[in-house]
Protein backbone atom coordinates (compact mmCIF):
# COMPACT_ATOMS: atom_id res chain seq x y z
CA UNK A 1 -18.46 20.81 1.06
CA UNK A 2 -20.18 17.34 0.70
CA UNK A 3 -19.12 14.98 -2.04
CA UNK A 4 -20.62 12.40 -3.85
CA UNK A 5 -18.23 9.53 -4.32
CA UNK A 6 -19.62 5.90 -5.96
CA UNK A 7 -16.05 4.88 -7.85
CA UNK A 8 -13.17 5.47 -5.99
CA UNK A 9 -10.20 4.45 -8.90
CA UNK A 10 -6.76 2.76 -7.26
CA UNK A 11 -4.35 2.48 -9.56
CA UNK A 12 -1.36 0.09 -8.78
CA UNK A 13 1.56 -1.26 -9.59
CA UNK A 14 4.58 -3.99 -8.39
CA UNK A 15 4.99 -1.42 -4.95
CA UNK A 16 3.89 -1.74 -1.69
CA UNK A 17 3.21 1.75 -2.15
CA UNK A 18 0.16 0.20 -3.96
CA UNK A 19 -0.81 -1.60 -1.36
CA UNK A 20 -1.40 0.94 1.16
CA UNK A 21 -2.83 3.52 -1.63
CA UNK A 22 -5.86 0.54 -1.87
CA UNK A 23 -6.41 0.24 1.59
CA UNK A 24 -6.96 3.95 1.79
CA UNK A 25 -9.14 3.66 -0.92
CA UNK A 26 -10.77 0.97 -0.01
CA UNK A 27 -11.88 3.21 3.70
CA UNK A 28 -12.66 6.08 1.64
CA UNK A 29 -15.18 3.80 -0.51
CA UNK A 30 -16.36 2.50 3.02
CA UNK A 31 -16.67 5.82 4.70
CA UNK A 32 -19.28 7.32 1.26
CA UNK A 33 -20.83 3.77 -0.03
CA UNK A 34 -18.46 3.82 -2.59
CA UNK A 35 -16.72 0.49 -4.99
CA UNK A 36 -13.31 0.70 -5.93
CA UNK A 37 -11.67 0.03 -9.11
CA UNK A 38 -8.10 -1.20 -8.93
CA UNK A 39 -6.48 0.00 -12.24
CA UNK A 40 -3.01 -2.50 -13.02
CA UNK A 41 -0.80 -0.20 -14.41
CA UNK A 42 2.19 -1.74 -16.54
CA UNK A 43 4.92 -0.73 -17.95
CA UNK A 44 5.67 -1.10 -21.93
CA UNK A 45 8.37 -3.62 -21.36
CA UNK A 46 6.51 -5.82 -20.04
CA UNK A 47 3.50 -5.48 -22.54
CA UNK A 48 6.42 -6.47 -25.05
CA UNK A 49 7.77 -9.28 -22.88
CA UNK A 50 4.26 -10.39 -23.14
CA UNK A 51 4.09 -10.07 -26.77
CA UNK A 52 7.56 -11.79 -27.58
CA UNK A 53 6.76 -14.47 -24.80
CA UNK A 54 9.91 -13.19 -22.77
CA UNK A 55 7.59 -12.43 -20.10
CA UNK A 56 4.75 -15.17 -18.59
CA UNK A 57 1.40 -13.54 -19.34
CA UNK A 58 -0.29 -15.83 -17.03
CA UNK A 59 2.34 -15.04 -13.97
CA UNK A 60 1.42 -11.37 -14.82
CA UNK A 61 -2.21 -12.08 -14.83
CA UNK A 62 -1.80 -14.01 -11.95
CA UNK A 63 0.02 -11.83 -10.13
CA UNK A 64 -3.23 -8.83 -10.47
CA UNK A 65 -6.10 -11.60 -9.89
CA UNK A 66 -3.87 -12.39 -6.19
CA UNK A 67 -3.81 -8.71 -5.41
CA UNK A 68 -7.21 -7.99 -6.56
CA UNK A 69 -8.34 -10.93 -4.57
CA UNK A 70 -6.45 -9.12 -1.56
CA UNK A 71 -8.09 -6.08 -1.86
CA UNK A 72 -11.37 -7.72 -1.58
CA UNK A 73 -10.00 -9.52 1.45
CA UNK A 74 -9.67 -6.45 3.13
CA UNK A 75 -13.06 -4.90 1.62
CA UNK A 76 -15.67 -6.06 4.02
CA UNK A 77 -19.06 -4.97 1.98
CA UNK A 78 -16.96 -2.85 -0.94
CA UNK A 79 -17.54 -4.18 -4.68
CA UNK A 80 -14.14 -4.48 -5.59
CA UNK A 81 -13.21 -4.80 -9.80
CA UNK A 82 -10.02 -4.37 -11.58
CA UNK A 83 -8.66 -4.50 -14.93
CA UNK A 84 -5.48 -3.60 -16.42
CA UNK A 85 -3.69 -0.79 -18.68
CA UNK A 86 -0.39 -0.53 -20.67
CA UNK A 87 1.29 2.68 -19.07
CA UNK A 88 3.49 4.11 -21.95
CA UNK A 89 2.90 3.42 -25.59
CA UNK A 90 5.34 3.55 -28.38
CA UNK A 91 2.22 4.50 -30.34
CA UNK A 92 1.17 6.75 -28.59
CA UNK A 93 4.16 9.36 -27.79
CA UNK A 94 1.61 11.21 -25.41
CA UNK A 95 0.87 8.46 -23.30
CA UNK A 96 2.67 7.68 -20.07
CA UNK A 97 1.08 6.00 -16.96
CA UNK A 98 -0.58 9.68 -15.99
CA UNK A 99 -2.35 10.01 -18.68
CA UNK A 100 -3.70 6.13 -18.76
CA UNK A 101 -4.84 6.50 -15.12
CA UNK A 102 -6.74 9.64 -16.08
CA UNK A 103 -8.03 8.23 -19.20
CA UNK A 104 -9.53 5.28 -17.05
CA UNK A 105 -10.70 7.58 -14.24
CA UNK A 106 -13.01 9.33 -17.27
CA UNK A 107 -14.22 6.72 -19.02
CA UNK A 108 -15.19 4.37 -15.52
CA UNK A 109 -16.20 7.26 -14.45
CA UNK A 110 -14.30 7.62 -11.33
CA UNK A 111 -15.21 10.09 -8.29
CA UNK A 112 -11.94 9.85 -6.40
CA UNK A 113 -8.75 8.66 -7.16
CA UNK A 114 -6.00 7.69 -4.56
CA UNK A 115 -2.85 6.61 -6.34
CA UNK A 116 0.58 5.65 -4.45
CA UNK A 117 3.58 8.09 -4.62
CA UNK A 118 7.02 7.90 -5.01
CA UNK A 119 9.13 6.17 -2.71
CA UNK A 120 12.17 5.19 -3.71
CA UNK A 121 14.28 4.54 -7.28
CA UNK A 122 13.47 0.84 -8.10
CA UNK A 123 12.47 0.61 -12.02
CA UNK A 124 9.10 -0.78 -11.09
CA UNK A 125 7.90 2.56 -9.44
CA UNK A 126 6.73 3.84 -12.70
CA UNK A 127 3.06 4.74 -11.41
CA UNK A 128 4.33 6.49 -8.24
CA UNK A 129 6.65 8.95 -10.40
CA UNK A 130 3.49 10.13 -12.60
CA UNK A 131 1.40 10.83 -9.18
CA UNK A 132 2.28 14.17 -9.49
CA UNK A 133 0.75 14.08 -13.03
CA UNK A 134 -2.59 12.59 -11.88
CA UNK A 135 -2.69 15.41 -8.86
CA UNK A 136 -2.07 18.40 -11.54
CA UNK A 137 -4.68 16.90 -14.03
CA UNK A 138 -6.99 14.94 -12.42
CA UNK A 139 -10.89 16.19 -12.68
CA UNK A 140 -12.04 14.20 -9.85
CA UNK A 141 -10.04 14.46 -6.29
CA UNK A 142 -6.73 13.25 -5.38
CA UNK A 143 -5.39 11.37 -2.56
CA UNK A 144 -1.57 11.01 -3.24
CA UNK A 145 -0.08 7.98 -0.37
């Protein structure tokens, strides 16, 4: 079975769970002439901290330019983009960082996604508890790290 990969999608988060899920993606957009897209997933309180100016939107910001410029450290020739998605949504009762990621994966479209798991119970881990989500009902394949 061959596949023909030319997005690989990374989502990430405050983990270094993250991390590691982009370097893997990064060698499996290496290994099939692939880019990556590195998908900041955050959490609805912070989206409101934003919006109440409780929380720094330009230390968040900053924050996903520094590890987006990382990634592309470690890219050698891989186009490397990112942008950045709201995870839950009071609005929308059916959306929860699973459903964002493959939402994003669609419309990029994405080929392959490799998204961290969970590790451990800090709050911030809110994309590794919905890889299981992306791995049940994801189109494209799934590398769960």
């Amino acid at each position: 079975m061959s596949l023909d990969i030319e997005q690989v999608l990374v989502p990430v988060d405050a983990t270094d769970q993250a991390e590691q899920a982009v370097r893997y993606g990064l060698a499996i957009a290496d290994e099939y002439d692939a880019a990556v897209h590195v998908l900041h997933v955050i959490d609805e309180p912070v989206k409101r901290g934003i919006e109440t100016g409780d929380v720094d939107a330009e230390a968040v910001a900053d924050e996903q330019v520094s590890f987006a410029d990382d990634a592309e450290e470690f890219a050698d020739d891989v186009s490397v983009t990112h942008s950045t998605v709201v995870g839950f949504s009071r609005s929308r009762l059916r959306q929860h960082p699973g459903s964002a990621i493959l939402d994003v994966a669609e419309e990029l479209p994405a080929d392959f996604v490799v998204v961290p798991r969970e590790r451990g119970t800090e709050p911030d881990e809110t994309l590794g508890k919905s890889a299981q989500y992306v791995v049940e009902y994801a189109s494209q394949p799934v590398l769960s790290v």
